[in-house]
Protein backbone atom coordinates (compact mmCIF):
# COMPACT_ATOMS: atom_id res chain seq x y z
CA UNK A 1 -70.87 -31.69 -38.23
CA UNK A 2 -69.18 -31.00 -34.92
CA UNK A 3 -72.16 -28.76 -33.80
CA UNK A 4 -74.86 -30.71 -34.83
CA UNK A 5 -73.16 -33.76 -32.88
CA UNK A 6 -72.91 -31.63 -29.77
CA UNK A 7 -76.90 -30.54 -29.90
CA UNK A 8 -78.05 -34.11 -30.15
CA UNK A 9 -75.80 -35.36 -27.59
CA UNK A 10 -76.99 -32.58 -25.09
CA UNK A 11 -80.74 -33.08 -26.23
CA UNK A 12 -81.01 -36.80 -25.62
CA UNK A 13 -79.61 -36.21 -22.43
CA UNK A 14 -81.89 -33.21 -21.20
CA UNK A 15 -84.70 -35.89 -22.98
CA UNK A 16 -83.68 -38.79 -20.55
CA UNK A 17 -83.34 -36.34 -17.69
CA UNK A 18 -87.18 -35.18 -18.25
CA UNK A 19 -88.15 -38.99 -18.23
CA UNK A 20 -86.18 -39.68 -14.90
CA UNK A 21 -87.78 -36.43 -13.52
CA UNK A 22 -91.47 -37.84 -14.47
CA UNK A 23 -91.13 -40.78 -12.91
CA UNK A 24 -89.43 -40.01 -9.83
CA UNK A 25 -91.86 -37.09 -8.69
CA UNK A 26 -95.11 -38.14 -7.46
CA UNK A 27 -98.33 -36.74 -9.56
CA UNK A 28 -99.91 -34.07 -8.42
CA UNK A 29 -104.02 -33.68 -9.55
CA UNK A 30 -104.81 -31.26 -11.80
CA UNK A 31 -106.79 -28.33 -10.54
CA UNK A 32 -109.96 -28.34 -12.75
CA UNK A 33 -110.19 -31.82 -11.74
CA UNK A 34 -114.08 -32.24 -9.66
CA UNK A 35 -113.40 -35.15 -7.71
CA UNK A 36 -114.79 -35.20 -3.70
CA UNK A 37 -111.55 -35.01 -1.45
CA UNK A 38 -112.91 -35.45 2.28
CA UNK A 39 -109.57 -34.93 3.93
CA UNK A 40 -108.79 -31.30 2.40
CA UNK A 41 -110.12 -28.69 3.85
CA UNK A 42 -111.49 -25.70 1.01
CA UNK A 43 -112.07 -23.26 3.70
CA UNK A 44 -111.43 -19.92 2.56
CA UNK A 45 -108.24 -18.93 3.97
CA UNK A 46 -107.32 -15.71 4.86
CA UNK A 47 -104.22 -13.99 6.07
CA UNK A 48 -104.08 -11.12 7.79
CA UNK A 49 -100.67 -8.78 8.73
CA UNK A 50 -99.26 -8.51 12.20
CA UNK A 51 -97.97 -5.03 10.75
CA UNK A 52 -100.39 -1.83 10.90
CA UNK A 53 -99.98 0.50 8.82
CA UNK A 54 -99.21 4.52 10.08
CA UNK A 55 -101.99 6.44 10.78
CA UNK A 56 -102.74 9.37 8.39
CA UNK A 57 -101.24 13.11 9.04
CA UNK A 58 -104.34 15.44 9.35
CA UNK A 59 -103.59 19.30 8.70
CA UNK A 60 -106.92 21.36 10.43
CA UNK A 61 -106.58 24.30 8.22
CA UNK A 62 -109.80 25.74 9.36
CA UNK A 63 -108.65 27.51 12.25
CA UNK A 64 -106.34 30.83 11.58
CA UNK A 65 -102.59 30.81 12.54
CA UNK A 66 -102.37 32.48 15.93
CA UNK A 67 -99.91 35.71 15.87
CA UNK A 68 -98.11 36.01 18.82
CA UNK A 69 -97.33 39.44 20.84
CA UNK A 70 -93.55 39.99 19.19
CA UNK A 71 -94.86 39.59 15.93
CA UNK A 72 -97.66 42.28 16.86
CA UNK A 73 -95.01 44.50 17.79
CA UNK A 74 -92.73 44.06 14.89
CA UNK A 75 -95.55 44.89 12.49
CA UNK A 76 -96.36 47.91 14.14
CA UNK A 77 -92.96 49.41 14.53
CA UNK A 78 -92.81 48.49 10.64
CA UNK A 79 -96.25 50.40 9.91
CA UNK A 80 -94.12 53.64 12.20
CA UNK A 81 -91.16 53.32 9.71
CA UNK A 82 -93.35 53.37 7.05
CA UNK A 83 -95.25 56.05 7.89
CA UNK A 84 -92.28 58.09 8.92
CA UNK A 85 -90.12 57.15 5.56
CA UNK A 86 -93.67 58.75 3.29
CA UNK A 87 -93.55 62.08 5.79
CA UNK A 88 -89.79 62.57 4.62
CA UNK A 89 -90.30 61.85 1.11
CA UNK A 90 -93.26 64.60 1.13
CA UNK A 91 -90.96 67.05 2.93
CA UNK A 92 -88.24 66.85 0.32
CA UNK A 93 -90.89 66.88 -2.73
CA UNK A 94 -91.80 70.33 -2.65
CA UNK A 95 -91.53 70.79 -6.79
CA UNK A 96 -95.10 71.88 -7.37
CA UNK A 97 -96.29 69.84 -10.21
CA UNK A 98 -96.17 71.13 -13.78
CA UNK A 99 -99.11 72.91 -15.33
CA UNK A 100 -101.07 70.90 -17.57
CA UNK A 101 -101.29 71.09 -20.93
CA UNK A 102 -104.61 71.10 -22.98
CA UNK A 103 -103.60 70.66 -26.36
CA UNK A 104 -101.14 67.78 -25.54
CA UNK A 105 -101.70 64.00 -26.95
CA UNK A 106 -101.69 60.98 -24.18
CA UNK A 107 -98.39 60.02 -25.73
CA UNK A 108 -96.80 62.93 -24.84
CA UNK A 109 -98.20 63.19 -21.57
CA UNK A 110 -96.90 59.64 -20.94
CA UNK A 111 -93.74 60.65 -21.92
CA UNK A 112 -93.31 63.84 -20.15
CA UNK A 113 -94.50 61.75 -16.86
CA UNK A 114 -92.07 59.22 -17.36
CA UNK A 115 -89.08 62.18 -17.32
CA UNK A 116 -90.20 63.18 -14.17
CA UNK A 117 -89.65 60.07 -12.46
CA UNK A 118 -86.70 59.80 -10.70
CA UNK A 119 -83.88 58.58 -12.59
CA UNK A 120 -80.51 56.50 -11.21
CA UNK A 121 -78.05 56.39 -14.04
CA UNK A 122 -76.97 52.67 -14.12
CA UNK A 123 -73.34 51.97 -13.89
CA UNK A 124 -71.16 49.55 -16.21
CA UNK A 125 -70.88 46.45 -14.98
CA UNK A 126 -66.78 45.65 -15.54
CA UNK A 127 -66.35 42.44 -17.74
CA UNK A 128 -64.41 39.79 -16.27
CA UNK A 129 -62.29 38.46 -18.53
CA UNK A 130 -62.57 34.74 -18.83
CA UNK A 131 -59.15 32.77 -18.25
CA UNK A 132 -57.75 30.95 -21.74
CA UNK A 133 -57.30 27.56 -21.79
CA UNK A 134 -54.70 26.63 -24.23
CA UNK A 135 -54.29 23.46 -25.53
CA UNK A 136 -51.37 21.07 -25.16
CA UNK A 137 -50.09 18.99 -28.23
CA UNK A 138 -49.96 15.46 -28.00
CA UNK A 139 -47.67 13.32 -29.70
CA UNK A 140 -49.41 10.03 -30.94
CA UNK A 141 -47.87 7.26 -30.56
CA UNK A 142 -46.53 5.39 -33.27
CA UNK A 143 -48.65 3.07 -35.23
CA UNK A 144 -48.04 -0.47 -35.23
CA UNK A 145 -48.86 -2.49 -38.67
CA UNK A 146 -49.84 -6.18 -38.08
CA UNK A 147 -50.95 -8.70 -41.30
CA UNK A 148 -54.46 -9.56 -41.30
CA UNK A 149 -54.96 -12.81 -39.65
CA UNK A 150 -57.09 -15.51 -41.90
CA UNK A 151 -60.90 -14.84 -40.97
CA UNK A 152 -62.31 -18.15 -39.54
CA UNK A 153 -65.58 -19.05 -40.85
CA UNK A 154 -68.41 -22.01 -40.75
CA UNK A 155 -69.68 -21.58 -43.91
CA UNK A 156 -66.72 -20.89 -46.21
CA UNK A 157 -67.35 -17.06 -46.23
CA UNK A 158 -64.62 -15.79 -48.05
């Protein structure tokens, strides 16, 4: 009964407060209203920003990136390495190449090609051994036992 006290005191006075609000504030016309109003103005009004916006980044890409004379010089001494690096490898590969074989399937050939290739044996990779965690014990602490308090209800929920 003490709550529904409380909600009709508060809504009478948020009522009289409403009433007090209406009369104090002066009326304002609605806006569908058509009545002739000589002293407002209904010029269109429009408002413009003293703030311009940035002007837009324009990439030309039609026009190829120049190359500059030290990169023209570091691509040819790379093309000289190059061509120097193949004129080693050919010196050292002297192995004629194997006769071939007539009566041999592709798979074989495939495989006897791949044989030839030049072959690095990998080396183990040593395992690092991940670092143990161990986990400390904890000691809880001890429990507490309190009565159960009465539960308080508005309704007689028991």
């Amino acid at each position: 009964m003490l709550l529904a006290r409380y909600f009709l005191s508060v809504g009478a006075v948020l009522l009289a407060l409403l009433f007090v609000a209406d009369a104090v504030v002066p009326k304002v016309p609605a806006a569908g209203t058509d009545r002739n109003d000589t002293d407002t103005d209904k010029a269109v009004i429009r408002i413009h920003s003293g703030r311009k916006r940035a002007e837009g980044v324009f990439f030309d890409t039609r026009i190829p990136t120049p190359i500059g004379p030290a990169q023209t010089v570091k691509a040819e001494a790379v093309k000289a390495e190059a061509v120097k690096a193949e004129e080693a490898v050919e010196a050292e590969a002297v192995v004629p190449p194997p006769a071939p074989m007539a009566n041999v399937s592709a798979k074989t050939r495939v495989r006897e090609a791949y044989a030839q290739l030049p072959h690095e044996p990998k080396k183990p990779e040593a395992k690092s051994q991940r670092k143990r965690n161990i986990a400390r014990s904890r000691v809880a602490p001890p429990m507490i036992q309190v009565a159960q308090q009465p539960r308080f209800g508005f309704f007689n929920t028991w």
